[in-house]
PDB file of N, CA and C in Angstrom:
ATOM      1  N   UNK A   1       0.817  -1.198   0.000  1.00  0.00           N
ATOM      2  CA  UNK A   1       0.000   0.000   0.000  1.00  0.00           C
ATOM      3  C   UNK A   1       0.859   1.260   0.000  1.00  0.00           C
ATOM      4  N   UNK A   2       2.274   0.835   0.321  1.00  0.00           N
ATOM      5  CA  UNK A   2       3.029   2.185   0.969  1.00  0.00           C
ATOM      6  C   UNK A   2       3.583   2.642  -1.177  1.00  0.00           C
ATOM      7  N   UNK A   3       3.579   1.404  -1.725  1.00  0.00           N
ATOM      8  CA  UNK A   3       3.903   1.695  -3.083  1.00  0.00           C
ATOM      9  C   UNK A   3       3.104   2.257  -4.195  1.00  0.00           C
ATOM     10  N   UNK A   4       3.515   3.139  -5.272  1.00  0.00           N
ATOM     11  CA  UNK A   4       2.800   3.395  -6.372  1.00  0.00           C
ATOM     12  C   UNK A   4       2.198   2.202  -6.862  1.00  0.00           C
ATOM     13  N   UNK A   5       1.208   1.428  -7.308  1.00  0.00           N
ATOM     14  CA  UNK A   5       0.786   1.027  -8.593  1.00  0.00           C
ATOM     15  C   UNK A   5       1.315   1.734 -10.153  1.00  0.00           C
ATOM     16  N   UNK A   6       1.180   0.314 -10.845  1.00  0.00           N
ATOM     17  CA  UNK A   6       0.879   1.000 -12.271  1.00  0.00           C
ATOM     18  C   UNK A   6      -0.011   1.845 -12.752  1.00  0.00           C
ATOM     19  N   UNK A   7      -1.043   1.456 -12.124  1.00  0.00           N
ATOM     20  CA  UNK A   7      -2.126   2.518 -12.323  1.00  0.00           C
ATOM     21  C   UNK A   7      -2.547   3.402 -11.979  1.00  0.00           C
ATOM     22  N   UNK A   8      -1.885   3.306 -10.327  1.00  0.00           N
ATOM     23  CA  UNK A   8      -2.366   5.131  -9.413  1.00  0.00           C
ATOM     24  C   UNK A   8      -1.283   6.114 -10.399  1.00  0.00           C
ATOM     25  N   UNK A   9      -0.052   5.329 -10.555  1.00  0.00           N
ATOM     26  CA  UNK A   9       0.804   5.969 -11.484  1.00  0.00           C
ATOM     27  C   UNK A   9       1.130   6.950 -12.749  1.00  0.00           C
ATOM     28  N   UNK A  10       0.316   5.835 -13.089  1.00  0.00           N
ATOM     29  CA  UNK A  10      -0.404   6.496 -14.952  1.00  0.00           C
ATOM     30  C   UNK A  10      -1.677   7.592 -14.741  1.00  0.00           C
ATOM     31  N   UNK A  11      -2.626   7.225 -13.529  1.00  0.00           N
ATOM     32  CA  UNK A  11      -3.796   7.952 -13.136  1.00  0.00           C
ATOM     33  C   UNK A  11      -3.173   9.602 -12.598  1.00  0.00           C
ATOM     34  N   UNK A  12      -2.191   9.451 -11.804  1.00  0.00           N
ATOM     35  CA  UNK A  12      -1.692  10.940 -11.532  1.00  0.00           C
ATOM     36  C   UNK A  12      -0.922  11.712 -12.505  1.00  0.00           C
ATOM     37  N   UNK A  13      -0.096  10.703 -13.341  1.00  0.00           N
ATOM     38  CA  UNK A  13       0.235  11.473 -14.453  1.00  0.00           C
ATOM     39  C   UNK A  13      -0.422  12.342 -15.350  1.00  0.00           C
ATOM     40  N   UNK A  14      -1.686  11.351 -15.404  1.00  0.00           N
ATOM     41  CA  UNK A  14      -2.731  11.992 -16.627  1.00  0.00           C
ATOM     42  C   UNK A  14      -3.676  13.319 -16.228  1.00  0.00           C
ATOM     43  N   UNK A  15      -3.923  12.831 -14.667  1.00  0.00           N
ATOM     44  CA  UNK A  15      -4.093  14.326 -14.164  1.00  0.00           C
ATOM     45  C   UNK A  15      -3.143  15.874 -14.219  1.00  0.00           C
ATOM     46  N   UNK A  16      -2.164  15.253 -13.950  1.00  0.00           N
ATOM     47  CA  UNK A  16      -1.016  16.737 -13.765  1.00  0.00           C
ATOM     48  C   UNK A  16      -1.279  16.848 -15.466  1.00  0.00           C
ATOM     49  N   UNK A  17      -1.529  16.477 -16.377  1.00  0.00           N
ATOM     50  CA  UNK A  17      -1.180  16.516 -17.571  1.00  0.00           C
ATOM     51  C   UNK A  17      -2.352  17.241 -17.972  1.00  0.00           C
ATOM     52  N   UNK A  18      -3.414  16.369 -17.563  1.00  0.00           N
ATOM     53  CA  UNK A  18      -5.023  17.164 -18.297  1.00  0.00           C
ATOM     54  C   UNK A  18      -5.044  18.164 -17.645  1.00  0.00           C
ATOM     55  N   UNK A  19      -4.797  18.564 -16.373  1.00  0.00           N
ATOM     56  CA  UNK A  19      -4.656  20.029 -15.208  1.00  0.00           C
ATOM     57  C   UNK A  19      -3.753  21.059 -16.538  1.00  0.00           C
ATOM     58  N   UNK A  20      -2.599  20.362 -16.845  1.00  0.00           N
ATOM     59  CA  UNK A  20      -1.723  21.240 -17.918  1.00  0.00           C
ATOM     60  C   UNK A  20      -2.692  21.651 -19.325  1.00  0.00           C
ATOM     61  N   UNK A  21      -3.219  20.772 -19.787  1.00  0.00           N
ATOM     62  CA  UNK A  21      -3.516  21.076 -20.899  1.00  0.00           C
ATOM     63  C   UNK A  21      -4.951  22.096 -21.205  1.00  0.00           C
ATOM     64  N   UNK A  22      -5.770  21.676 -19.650  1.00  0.00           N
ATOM     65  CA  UNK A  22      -7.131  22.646 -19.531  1.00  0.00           C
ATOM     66  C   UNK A  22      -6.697  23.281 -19.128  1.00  0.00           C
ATOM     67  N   UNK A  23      -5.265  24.167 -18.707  1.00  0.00           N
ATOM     68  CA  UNK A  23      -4.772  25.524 -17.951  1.00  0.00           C
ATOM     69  C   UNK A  23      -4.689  25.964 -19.395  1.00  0.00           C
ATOM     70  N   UNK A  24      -3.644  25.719 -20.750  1.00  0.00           N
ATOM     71  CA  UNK A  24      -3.422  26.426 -21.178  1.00  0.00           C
ATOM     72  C   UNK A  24      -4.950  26.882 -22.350  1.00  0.00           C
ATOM     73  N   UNK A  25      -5.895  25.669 -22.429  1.00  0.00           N
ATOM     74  CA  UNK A  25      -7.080  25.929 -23.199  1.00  0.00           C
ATOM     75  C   UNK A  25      -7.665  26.937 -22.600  1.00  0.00           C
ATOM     76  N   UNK A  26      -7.989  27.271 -21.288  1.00  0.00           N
ATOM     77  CA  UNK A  26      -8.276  28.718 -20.403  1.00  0.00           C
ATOM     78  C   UNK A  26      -7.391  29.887 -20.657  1.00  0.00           C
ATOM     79  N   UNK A  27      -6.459  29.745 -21.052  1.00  0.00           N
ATOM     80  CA  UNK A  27      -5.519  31.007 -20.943  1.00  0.00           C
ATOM     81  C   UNK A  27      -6.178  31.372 -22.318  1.00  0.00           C
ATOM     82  N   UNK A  28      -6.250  30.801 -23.571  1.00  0.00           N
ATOM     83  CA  UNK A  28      -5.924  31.132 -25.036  1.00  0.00           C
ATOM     84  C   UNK A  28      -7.475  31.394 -25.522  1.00  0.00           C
ATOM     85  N   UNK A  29      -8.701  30.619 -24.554  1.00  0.00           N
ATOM     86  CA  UNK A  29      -9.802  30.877 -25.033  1.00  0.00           C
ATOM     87  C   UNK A  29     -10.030  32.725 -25.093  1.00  0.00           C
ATOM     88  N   UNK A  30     -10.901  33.388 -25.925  1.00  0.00           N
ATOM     89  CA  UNK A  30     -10.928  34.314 -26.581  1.00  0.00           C
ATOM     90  C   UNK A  30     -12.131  35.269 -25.706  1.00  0.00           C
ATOM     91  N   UNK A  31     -12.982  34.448 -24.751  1.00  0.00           N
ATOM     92  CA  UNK A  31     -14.232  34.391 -24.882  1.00  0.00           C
ATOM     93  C   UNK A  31     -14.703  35.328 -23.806  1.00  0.00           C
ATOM     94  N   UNK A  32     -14.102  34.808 -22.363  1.00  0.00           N
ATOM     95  CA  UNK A  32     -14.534  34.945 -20.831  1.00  0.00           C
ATOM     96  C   UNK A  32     -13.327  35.135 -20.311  1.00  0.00           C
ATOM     97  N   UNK A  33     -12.973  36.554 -18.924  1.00  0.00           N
ATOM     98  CA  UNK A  33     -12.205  36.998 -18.614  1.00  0.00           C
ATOM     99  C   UNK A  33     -11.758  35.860 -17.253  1.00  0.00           C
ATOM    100  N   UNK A  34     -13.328  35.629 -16.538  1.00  0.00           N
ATOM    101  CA  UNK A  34     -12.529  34.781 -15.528  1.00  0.00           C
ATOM    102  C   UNK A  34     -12.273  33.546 -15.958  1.00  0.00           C
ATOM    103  N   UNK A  35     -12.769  33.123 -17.103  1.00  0.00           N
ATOM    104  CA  UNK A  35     -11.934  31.774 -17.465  1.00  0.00           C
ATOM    105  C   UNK A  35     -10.466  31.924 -17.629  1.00  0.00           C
ATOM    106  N   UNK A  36     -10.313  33.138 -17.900  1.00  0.00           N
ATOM    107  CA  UNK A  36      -8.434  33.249 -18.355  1.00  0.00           C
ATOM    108  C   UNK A  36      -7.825  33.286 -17.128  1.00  0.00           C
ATOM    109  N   UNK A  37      -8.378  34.197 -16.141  1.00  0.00           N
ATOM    110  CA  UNK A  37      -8.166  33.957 -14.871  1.00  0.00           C
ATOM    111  C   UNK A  37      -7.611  32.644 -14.047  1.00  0.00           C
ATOM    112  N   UNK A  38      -9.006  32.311 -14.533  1.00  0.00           N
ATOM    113  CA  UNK A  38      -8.956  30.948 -13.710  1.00  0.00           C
ATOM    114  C   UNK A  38      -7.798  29.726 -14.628  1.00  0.00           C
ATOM    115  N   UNK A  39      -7.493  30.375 -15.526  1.00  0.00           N
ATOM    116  CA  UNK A  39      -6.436  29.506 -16.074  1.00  0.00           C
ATOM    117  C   UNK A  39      -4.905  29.629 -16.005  1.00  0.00           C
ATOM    118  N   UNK A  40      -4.844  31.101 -15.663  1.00  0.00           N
ATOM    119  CA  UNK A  40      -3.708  31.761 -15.509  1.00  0.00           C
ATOM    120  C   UNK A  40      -3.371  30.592 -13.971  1.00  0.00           C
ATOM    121  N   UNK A  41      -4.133  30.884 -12.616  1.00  0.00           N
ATOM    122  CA  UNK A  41      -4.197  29.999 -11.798  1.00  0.00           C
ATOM    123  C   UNK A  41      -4.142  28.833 -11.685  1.00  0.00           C
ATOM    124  N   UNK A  42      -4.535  28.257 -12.877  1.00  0.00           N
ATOM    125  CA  UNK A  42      -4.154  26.829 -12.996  1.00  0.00           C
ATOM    126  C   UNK A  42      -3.186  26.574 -13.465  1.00  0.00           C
ATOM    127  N   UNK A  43      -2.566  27.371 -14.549  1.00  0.00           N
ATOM    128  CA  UNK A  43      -1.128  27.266 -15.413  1.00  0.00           C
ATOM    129  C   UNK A  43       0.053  27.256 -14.394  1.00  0.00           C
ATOM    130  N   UNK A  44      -0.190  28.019 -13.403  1.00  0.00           N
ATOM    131  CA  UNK A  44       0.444  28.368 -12.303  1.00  0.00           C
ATOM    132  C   UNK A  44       0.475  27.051 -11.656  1.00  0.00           C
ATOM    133  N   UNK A  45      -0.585  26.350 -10.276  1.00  0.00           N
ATOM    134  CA  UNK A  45      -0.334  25.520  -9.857  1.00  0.00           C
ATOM    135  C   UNK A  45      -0.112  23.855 -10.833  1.00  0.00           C
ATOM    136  N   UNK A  46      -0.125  23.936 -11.676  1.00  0.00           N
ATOM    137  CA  UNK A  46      -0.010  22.947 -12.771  1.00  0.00           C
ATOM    138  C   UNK A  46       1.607  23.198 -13.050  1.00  0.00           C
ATOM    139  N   UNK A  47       1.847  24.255 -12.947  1.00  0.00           N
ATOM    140  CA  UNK A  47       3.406  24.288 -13.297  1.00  0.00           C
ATOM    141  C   UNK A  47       3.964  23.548 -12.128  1.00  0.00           C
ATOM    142  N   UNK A  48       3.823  23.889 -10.657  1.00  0.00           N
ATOM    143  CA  UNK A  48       4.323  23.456  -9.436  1.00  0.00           C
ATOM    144  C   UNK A  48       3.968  21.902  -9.814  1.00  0.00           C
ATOM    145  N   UNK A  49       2.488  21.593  -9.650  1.00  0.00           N
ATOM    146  CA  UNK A  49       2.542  19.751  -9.699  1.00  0.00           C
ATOM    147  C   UNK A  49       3.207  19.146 -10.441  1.00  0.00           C
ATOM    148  N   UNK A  50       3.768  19.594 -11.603  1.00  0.00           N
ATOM    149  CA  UNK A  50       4.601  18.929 -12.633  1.00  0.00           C
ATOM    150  C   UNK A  50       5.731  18.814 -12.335  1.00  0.00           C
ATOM    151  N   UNK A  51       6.280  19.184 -11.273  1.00  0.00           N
ATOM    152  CA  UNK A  51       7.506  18.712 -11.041  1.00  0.00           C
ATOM    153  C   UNK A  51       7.114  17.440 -10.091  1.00  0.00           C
ATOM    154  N   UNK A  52       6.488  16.950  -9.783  1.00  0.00           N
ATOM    155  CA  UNK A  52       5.869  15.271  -9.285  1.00  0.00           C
ATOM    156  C   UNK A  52       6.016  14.502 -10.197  1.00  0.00           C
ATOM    157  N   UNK A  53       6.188  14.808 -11.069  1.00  0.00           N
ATOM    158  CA  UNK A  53       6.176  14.090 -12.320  1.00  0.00           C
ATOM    159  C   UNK A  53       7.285  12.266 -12.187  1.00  0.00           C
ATOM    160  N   UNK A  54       8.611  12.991 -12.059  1.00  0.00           N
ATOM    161  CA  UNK A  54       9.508  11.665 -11.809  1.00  0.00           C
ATOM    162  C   UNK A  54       9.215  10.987 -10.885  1.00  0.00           C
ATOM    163  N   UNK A  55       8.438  11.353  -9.989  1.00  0.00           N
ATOM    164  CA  UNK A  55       8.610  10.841  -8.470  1.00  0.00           C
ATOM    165  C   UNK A  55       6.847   9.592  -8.883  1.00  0.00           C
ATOM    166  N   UNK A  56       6.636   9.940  -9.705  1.00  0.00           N
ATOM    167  CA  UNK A  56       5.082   9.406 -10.217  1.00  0.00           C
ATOM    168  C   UNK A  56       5.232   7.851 -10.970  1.00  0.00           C
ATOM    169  N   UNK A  57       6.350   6.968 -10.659  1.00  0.00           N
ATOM    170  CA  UNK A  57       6.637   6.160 -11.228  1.00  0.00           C
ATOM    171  C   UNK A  57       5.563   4.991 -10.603  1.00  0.00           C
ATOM    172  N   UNK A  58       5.547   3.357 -11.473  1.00  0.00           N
ATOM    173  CA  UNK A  58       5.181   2.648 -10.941  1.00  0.00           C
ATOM    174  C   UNK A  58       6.228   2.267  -9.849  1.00  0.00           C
ATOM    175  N   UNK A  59       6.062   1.315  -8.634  1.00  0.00           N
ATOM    176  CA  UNK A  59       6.890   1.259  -7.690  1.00  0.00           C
ATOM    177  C   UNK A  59       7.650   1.852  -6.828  1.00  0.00           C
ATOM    178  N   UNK A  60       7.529   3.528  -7.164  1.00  0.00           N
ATOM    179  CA  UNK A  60       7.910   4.472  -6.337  1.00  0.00           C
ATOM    180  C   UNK A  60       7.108   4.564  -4.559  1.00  0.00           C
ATOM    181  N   UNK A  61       7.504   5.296  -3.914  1.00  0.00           N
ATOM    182  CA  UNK A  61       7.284   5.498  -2.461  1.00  0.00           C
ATOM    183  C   UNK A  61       6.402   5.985  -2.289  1.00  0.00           C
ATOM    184  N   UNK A  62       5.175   6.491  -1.829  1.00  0.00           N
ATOM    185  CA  UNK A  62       4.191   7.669  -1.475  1.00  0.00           C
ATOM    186  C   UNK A  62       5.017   8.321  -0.739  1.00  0.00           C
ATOM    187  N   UNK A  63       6.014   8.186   0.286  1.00  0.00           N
ATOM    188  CA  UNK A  63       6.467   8.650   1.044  1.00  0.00           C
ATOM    189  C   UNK A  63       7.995   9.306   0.091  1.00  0.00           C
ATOM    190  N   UNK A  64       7.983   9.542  -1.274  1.00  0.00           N
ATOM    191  CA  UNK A  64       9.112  10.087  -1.869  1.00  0.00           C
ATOM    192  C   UNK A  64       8.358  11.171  -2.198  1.00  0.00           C
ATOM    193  N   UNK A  65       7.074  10.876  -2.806  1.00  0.00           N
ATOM    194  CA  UNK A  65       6.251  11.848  -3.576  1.00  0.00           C
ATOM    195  C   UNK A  65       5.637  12.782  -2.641  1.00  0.00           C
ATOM    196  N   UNK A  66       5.268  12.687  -1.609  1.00  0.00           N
ATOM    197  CA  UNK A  66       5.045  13.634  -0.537  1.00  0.00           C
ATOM    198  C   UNK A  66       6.139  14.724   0.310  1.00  0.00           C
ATOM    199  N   UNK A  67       7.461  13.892  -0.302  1.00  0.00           N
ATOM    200  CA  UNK A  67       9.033  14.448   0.819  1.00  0.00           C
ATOM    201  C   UNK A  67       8.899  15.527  -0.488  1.00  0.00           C
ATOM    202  N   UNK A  68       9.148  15.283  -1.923  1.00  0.00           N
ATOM    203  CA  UNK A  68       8.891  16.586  -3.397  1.00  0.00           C
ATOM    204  C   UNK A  68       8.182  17.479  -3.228  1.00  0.00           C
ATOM    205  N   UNK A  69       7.110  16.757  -2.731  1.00  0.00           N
ATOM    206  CA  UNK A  69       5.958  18.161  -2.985  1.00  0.00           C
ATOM    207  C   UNK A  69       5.761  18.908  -1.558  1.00  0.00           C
ATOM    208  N   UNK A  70       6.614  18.497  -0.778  1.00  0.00           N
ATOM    209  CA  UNK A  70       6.772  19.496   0.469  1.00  0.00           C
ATOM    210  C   UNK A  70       7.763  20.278   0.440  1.00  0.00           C
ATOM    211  N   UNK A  71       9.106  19.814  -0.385  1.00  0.00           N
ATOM    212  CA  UNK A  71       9.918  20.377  -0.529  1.00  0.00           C
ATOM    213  C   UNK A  71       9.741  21.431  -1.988  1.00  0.00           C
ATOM    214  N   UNK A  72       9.005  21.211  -2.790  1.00  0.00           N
ATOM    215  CA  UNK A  72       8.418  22.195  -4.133  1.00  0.00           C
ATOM    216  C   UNK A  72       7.912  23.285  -3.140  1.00  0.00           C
ATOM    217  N   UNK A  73       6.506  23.055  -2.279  1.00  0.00           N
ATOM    218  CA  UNK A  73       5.941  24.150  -0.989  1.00  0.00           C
ATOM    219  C   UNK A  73       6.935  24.786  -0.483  1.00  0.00           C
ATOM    220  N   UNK A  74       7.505  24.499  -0.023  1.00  0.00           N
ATOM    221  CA  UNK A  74       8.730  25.377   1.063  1.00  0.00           C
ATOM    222  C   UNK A  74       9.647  26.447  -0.240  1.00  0.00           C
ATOM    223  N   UNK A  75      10.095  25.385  -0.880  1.00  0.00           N
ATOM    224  CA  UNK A  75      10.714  26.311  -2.120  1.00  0.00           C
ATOM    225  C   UNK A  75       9.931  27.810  -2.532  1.00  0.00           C
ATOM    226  N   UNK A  76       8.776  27.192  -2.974  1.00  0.00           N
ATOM    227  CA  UNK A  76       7.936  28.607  -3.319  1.00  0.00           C
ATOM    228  C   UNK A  76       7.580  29.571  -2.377  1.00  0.00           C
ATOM    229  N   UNK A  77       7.148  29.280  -1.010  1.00  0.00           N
ATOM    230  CA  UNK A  77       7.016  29.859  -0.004  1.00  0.00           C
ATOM    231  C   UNK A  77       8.011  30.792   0.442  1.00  0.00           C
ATOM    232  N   UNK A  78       9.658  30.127   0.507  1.00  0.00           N
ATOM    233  CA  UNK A  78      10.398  31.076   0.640  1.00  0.00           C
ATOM    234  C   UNK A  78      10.565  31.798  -0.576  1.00  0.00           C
ATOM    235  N   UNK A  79      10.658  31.680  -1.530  1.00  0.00           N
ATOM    236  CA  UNK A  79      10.923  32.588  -2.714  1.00  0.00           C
ATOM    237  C   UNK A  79       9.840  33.617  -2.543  1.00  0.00           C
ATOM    238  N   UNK A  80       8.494  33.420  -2.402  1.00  0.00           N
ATOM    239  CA  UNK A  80       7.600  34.107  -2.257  1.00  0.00           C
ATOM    240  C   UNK A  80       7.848  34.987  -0.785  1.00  0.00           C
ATOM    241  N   UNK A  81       8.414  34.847  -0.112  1.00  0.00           N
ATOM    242  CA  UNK A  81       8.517  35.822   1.127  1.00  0.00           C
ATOM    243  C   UNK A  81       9.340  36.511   0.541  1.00  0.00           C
ATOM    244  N   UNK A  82      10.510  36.094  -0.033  1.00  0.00           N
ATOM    245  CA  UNK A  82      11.928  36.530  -0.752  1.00  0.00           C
ATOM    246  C   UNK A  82      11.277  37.968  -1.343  1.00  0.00           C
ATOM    247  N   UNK A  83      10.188  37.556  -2.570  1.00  0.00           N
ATOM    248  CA  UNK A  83       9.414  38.557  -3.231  1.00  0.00           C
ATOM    249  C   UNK A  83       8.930  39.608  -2.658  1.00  0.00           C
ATOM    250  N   UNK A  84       7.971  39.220  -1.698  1.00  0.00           N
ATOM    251  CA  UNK A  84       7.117  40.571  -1.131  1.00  0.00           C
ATOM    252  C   UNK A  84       8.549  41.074  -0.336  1.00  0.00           C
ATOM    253  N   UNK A  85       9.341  40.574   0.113  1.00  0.00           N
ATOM    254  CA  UNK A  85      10.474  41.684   1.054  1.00  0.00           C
ATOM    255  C   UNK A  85      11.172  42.147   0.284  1.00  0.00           C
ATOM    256  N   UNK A  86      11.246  41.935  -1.171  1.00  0.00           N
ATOM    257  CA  UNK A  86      11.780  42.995  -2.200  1.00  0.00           C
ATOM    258  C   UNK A  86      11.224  44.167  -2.594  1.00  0.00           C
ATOM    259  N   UNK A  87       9.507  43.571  -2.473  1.00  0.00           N
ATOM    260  CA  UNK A  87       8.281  44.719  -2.523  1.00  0.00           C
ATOM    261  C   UNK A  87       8.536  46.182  -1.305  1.00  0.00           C
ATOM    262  N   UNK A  88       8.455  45.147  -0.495  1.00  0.00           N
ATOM    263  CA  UNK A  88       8.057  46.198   0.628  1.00  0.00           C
ATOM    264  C   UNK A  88       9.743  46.915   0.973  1.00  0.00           C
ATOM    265  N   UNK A  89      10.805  46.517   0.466  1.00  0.00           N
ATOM    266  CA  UNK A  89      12.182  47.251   0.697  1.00  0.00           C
ATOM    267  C   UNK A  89      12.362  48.255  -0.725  1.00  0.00           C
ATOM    268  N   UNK A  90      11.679  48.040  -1.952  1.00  0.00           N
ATOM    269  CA  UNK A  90      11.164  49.446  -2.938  1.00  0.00           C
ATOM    270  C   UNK A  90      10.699  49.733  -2.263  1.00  0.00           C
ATOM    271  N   UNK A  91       9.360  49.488  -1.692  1.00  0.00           N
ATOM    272  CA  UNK A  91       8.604  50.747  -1.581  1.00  0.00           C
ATOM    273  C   UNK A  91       9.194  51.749  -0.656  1.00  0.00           C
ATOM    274  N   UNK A  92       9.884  51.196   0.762  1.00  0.00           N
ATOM    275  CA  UNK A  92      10.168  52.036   1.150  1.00  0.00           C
ATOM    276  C   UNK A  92      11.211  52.794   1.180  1.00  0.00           C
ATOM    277  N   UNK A  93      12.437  52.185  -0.617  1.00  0.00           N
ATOM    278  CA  UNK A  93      13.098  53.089  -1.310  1.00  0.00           C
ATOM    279  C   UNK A  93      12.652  54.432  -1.630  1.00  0.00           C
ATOM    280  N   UNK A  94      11.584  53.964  -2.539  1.00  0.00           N
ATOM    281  CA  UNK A  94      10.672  54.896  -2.906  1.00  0.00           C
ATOM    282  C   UNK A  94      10.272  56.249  -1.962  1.00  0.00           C
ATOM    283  N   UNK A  95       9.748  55.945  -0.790  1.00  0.00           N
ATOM    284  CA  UNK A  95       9.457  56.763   0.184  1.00  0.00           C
ATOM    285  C   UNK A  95      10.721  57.461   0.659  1.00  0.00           C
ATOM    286  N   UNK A  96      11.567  56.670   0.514  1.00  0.00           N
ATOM    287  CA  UNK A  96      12.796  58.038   0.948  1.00  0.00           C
ATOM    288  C   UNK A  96      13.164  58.891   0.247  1.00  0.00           C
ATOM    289  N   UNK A  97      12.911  58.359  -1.217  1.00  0.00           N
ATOM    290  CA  UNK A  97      13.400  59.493  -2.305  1.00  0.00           C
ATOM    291  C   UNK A  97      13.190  60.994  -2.115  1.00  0.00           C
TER     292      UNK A  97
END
Protein backbone atom coordinates (compact mmCIF):
# COMPACT_ATOMS: atom_id res chain seq x y z
CA UNK A 1 0.00 0.00 0.00
CA UNK A 2 3.03 2.19 0.97
CA UNK A 3 3.90 1.70 -3.08
CA UNK A 4 2.80 3.39 -6.37
CA UNK A 5 0.79 1.03 -8.59
CA UNK A 6 0.88 1.00 -12.27
CA UNK A 7 -2.13 2.52 -12.32
CA UNK A 8 -2.37 5.13 -9.41
CA UNK A 9 0.80 5.97 -11.48
CA UNK A 10 -0.40 6.50 -14.95
CA UNK A 11 -3.80 7.95 -13.14
CA UNK A 12 -1.69 10.94 -11.53
CA UNK A 13 0.24 11.47 -14.45
CA UNK A 14 -2.73 11.99 -16.63
CA UNK A 15 -4.09 14.33 -14.16
CA UNK A 16 -1.02 16.74 -13.76
CA UNK A 17 -1.18 16.52 -17.57
CA UNK A 18 -5.02 17.16 -18.30
CA UNK A 19 -4.66 20.03 -15.21
CA UNK A 20 -1.72 21.24 -17.92
CA UNK A 21 -3.52 21.08 -20.90
CA UNK A 22 -7.13 22.65 -19.53
CA UNK A 23 -4.77 25.52 -17.95
CA UNK A 24 -3.42 26.43 -21.18
CA UNK A 25 -7.08 25.93 -23.20
CA UNK A 26 -8.28 28.72 -20.40
CA UNK A 27 -5.52 31.01 -20.94
CA UNK A 28 -5.92 31.13 -25.04
CA UNK A 29 -9.80 30.88 -25.03
CA UNK A 30 -10.93 34.31 -26.58
CA UNK A 31 -14.23 34.39 -24.88
CA UNK A 32 -14.53 34.94 -20.83
CA UNK A 33 -12.21 37.00 -18.61
CA UNK A 34 -12.53 34.78 -15.53
CA UNK A 35 -11.93 31.77 -17.47
CA UNK A 36 -8.43 33.25 -18.35
CA UNK A 37 -8.17 33.96 -14.87
CA UNK A 38 -8.96 30.95 -13.71
CA UNK A 39 -6.44 29.51 -16.07
CA UNK A 40 -3.71 31.76 -15.51
CA UNK A 41 -4.20 30.00 -11.80
CA UNK A 42 -4.15 26.83 -13.00
CA UNK A 43 -1.13 27.27 -15.41
CA UNK A 44 0.44 28.37 -12.30
CA UNK A 45 -0.33 25.52 -9.86
CA UNK A 46 -0.01 22.95 -12.77
CA UNK A 47 3.41 24.29 -13.30
CA UNK A 48 4.32 23.46 -9.44
CA UNK A 49 2.54 19.75 -9.70
CA UNK A 50 4.60 18.93 -12.63
CA UNK A 51 7.51 18.71 -11.04
CA UNK A 52 5.87 15.27 -9.28
CA UNK A 53 6.18 14.09 -12.32
CA UNK A 54 9.51 11.66 -11.81
CA UNK A 55 8.61 10.84 -8.47
CA UNK A 56 5.08 9.41 -10.22
CA UNK A 57 6.64 6.16 -11.23
CA UNK A 58 5.18 2.65 -10.94
CA UNK A 59 6.89 1.26 -7.69
CA UNK A 60 7.91 4.47 -6.34
CA UNK A 61 7.28 5.50 -2.46
CA UNK A 62 4.19 7.67 -1.47
CA UNK A 63 6.47 8.65 1.04
CA UNK A 64 9.11 10.09 -1.87
CA UNK A 65 6.25 11.85 -3.58
CA UNK A 66 5.05 13.63 -0.54
CA UNK A 67 9.03 14.45 0.82
CA UNK A 68 8.89 16.59 -3.40
CA UNK A 69 5.96 18.16 -2.98
CA UNK A 70 6.77 19.50 0.47
CA UNK A 71 9.92 20.38 -0.53
CA UNK A 72 8.42 22.20 -4.13
CA UNK A 73 5.94 24.15 -0.99
CA UNK A 74 8.73 25.38 1.06
CA UNK A 75 10.71 26.31 -2.12
CA UNK A 76 7.94 28.61 -3.32
CA UNK A 77 7.02 29.86 0.00
CA UNK A 78 10.40 31.08 0.64
CA UNK A 79 10.92 32.59 -2.71
CA UNK A 80 7.60 34.11 -2.26
CA UNK A 81 8.52 35.82 1.13
CA UNK A 82 11.93 36.53 -0.75
CA UNK A 83 9.41 38.56 -3.23
CA UNK A 84 7.12 40.57 -1.13
CA UNK A 85 10.47 41.68 1.05
CA UNK A 86 11.78 42.99 -2.20
CA UNK A 87 8.28 44.72 -2.52
CA UNK A 88 8.06 46.20 0.63
CA UNK A 89 12.18 47.25 0.70
CA UNK A 90 11.16 49.45 -2.94
CA UNK A 91 8.60 50.75 -1.58
CA UNK A 92 10.17 52.04 1.15
CA UNK A 93 13.10 53.09 -1.31
CA UNK A 94 10.67 54.90 -2.91
CA UNK A 95 9.46 56.76 0.18
CA UNK A 96 12.80 58.04 0.95
CA UNK A 97 13.40 59.49 -2.30
Amino acid sequence: MNTLTAKSARFWRGVILAMSIASLVMVFQPFFMPVFALGCVLAFVSALVFNLMPFLQAGGQWRQVGRAALIICLVFAVVFALAIAATYGYVLYLQGK
